[in-house]
C-alpha atoms as a PDB file:
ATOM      1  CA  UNK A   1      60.442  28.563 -64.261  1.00  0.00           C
ATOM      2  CA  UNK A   2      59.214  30.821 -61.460  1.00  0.00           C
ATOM      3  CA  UNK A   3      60.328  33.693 -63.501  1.00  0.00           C
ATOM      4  CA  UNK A   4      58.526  32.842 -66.502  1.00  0.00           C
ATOM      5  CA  UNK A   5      55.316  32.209 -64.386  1.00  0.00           C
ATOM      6  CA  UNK A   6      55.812  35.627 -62.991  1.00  0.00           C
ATOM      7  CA  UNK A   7      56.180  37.414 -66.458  1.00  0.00           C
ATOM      8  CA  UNK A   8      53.305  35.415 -67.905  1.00  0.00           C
ATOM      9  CA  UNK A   9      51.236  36.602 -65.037  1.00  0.00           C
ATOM     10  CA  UNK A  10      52.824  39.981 -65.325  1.00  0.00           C
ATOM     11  CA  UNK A  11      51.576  40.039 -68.718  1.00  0.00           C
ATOM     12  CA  UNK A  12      48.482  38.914 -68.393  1.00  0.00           C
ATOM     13  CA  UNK A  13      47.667  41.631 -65.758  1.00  0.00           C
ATOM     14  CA  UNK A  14      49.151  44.221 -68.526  1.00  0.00           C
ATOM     15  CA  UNK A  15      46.823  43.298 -70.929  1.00  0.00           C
ATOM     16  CA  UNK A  16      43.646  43.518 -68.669  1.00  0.00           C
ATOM     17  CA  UNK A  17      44.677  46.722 -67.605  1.00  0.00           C
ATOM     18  CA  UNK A  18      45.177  48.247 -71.065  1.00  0.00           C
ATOM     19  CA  UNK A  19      41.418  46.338 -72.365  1.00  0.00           C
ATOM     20  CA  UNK A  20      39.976  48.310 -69.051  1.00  0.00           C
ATOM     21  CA  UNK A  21      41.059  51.765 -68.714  1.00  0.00           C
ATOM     22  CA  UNK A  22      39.136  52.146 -65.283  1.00  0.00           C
ATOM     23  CA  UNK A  23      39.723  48.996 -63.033  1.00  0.00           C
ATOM     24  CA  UNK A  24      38.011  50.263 -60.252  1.00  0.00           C
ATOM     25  CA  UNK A  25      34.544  50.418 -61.961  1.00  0.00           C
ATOM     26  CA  UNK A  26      32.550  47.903 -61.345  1.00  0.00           C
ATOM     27  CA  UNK A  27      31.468  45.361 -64.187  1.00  0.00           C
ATOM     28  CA  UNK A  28      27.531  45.022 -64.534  1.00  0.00           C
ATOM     29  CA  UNK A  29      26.311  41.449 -63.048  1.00  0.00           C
ATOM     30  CA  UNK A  30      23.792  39.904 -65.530  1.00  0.00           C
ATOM     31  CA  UNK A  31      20.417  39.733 -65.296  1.00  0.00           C
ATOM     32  CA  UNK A  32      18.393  36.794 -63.667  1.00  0.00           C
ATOM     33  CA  UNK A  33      17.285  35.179 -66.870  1.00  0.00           C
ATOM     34  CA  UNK A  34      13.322  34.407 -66.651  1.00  0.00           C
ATOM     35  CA  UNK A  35      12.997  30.819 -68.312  1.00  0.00           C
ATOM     36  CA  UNK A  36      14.346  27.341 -67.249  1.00  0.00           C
ATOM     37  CA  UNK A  37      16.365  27.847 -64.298  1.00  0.00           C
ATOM     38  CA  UNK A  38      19.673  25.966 -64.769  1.00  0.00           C
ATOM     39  CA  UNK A  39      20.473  22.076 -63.660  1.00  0.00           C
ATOM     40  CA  UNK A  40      23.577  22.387 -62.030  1.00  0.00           C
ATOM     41  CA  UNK A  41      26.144  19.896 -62.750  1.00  0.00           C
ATOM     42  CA  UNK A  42      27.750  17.240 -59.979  1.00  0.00           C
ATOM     43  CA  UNK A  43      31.047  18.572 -61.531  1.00  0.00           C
ATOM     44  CA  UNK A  44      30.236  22.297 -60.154  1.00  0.00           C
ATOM     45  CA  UNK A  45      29.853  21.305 -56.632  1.00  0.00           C
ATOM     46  CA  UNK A  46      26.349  21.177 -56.079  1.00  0.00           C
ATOM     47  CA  UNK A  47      25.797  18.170 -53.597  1.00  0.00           C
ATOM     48  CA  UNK A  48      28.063  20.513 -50.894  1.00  0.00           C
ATOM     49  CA  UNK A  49      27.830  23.895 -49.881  1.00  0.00           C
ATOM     50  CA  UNK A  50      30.888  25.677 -50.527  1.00  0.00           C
ATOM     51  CA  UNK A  51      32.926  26.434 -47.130  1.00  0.00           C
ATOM     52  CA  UNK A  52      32.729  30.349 -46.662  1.00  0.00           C
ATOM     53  CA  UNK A  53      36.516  32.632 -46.535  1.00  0.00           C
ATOM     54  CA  UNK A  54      36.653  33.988 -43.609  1.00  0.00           C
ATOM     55  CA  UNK A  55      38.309  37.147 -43.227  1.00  0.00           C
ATOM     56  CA  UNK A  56      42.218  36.319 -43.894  1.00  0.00           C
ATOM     57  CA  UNK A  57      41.261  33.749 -47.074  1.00  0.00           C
ATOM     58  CA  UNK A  58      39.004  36.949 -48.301  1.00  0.00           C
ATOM     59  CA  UNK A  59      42.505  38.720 -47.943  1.00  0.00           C
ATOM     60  CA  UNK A  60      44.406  36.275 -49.786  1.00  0.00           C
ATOM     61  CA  UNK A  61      40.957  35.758 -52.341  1.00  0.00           C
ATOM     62  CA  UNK A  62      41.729  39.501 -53.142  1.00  0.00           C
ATOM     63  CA  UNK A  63      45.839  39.270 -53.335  1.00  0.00           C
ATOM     64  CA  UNK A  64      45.476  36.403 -56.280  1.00  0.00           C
ATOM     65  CA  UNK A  65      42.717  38.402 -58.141  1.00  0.00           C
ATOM     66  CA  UNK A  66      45.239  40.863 -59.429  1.00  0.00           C
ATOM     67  CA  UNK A  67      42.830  42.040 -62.241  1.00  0.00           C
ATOM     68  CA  UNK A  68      40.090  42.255 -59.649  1.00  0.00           C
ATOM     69  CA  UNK A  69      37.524  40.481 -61.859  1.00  0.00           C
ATOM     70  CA  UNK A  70      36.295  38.615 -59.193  1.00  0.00           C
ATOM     71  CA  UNK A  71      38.094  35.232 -60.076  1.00  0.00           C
ATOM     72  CA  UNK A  72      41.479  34.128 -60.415  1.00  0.00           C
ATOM     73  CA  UNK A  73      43.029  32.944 -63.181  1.00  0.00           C
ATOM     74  CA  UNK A  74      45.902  30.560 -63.868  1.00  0.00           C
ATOM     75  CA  UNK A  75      47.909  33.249 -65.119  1.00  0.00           C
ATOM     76  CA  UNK A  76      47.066  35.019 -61.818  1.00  0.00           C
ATOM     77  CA  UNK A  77      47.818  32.082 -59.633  1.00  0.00           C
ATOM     78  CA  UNK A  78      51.101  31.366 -61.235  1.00  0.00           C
ATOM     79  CA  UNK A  79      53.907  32.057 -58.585  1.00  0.00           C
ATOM     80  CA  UNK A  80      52.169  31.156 -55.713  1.00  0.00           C
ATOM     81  CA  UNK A  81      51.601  27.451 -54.508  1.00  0.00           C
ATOM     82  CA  UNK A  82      47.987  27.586 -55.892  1.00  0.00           C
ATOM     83  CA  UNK A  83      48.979  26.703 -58.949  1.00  0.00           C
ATOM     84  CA  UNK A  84      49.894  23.494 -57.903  1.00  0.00           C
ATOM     85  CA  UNK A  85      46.473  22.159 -57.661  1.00  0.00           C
ATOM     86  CA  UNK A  86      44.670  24.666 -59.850  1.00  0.00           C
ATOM     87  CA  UNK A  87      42.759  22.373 -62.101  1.00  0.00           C
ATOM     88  CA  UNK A  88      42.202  20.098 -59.580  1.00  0.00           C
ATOM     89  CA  UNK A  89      39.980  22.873 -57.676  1.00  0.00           C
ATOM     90  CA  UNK A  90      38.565  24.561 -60.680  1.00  0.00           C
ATOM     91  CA  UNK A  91      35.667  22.448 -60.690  1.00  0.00           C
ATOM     92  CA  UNK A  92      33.417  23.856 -63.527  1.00  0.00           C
ATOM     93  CA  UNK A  93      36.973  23.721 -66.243  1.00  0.00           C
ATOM     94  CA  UNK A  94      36.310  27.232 -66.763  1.00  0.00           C
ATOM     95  CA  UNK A  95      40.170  27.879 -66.492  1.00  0.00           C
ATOM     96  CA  UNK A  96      39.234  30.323 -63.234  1.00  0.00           C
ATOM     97  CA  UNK A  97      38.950  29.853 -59.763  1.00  0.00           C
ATOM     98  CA  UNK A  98      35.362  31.518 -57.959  1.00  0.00           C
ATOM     99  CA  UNK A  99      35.186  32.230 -54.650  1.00  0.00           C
ATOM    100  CA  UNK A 100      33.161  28.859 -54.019  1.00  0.00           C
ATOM    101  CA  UNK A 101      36.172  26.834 -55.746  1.00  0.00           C
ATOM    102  CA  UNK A 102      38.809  28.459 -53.647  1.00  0.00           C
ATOM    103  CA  UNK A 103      37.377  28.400 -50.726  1.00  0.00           C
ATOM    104  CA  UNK A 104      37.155  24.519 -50.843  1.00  0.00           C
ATOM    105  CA  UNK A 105      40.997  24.619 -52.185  1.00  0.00           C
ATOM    106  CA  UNK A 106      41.850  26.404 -49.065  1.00  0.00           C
ATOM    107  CA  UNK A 107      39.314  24.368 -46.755  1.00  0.00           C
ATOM    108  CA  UNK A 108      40.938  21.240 -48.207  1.00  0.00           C
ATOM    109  CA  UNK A 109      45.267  22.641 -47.596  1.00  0.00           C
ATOM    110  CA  UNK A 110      43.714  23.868 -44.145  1.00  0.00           C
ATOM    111  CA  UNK A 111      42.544  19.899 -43.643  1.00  0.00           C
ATOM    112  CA  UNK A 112      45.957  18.357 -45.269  1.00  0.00           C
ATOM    113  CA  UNK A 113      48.277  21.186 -42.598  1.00  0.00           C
ATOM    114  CA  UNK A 114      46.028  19.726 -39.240  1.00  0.00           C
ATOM    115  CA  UNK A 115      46.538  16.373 -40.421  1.00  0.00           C
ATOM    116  CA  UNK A 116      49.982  16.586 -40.512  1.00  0.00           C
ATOM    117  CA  UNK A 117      50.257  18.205 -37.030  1.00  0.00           C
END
């Protein structure tokens, strides 16, 4: 099973690379749109702050991003015990993990390893 993970992921990470010849240049951000700002959904989070990585989760943030999009897929977190609770943490379903998302995954196994000490 692991090894199909891995080649899915493997794939996956082919594919991106091939779509973007450069993957070190950096994708535009959108612009601030002028109108209605949006209502943010109970679903995405917004009654807490989002903990912030600190320098190791940044670390292991950046090791999961393999395409270096800025998220982290399933396909990316297959093979690693992240995908275990994947669409638990992906709180907006949008099939990837944020920064804001993982950071409360890891907050949350942080919380579950000191209460088992």
């Amino acid at each position: 099973m692991k090894t199909v993970l891995l080649a899915l992921s493997i794939l996956a990470f082919a594919a991106t690379a091939a779509a973007d010849p450069d993957p070190q240049a950096e994708t535009p951000r959108p612009k601030a749109s002028k109108g209605k700002a949006k209502k943010s959904s109970a679903s995405a989070g917004a009654s807490q702050p989002a903990p912030a990585l600190d320098e190791q989760q940044e670390l292991a943030y950046r090791k999961h991003d393999l395409d270096g999009d800025g998220e982290i897929s399933k396909a990316e977190a297959a093979g690693s015990d992240l995908i275990n609770a994947f669409d638990r943490f992906d709180r907006n379903k949008d099939g990837k993990l944020n920064r804001a998302e993982s950071a409360r995954a890891m907050a949350a196994k942080a919380k579950r390893e000191a209460a088992l000490q």
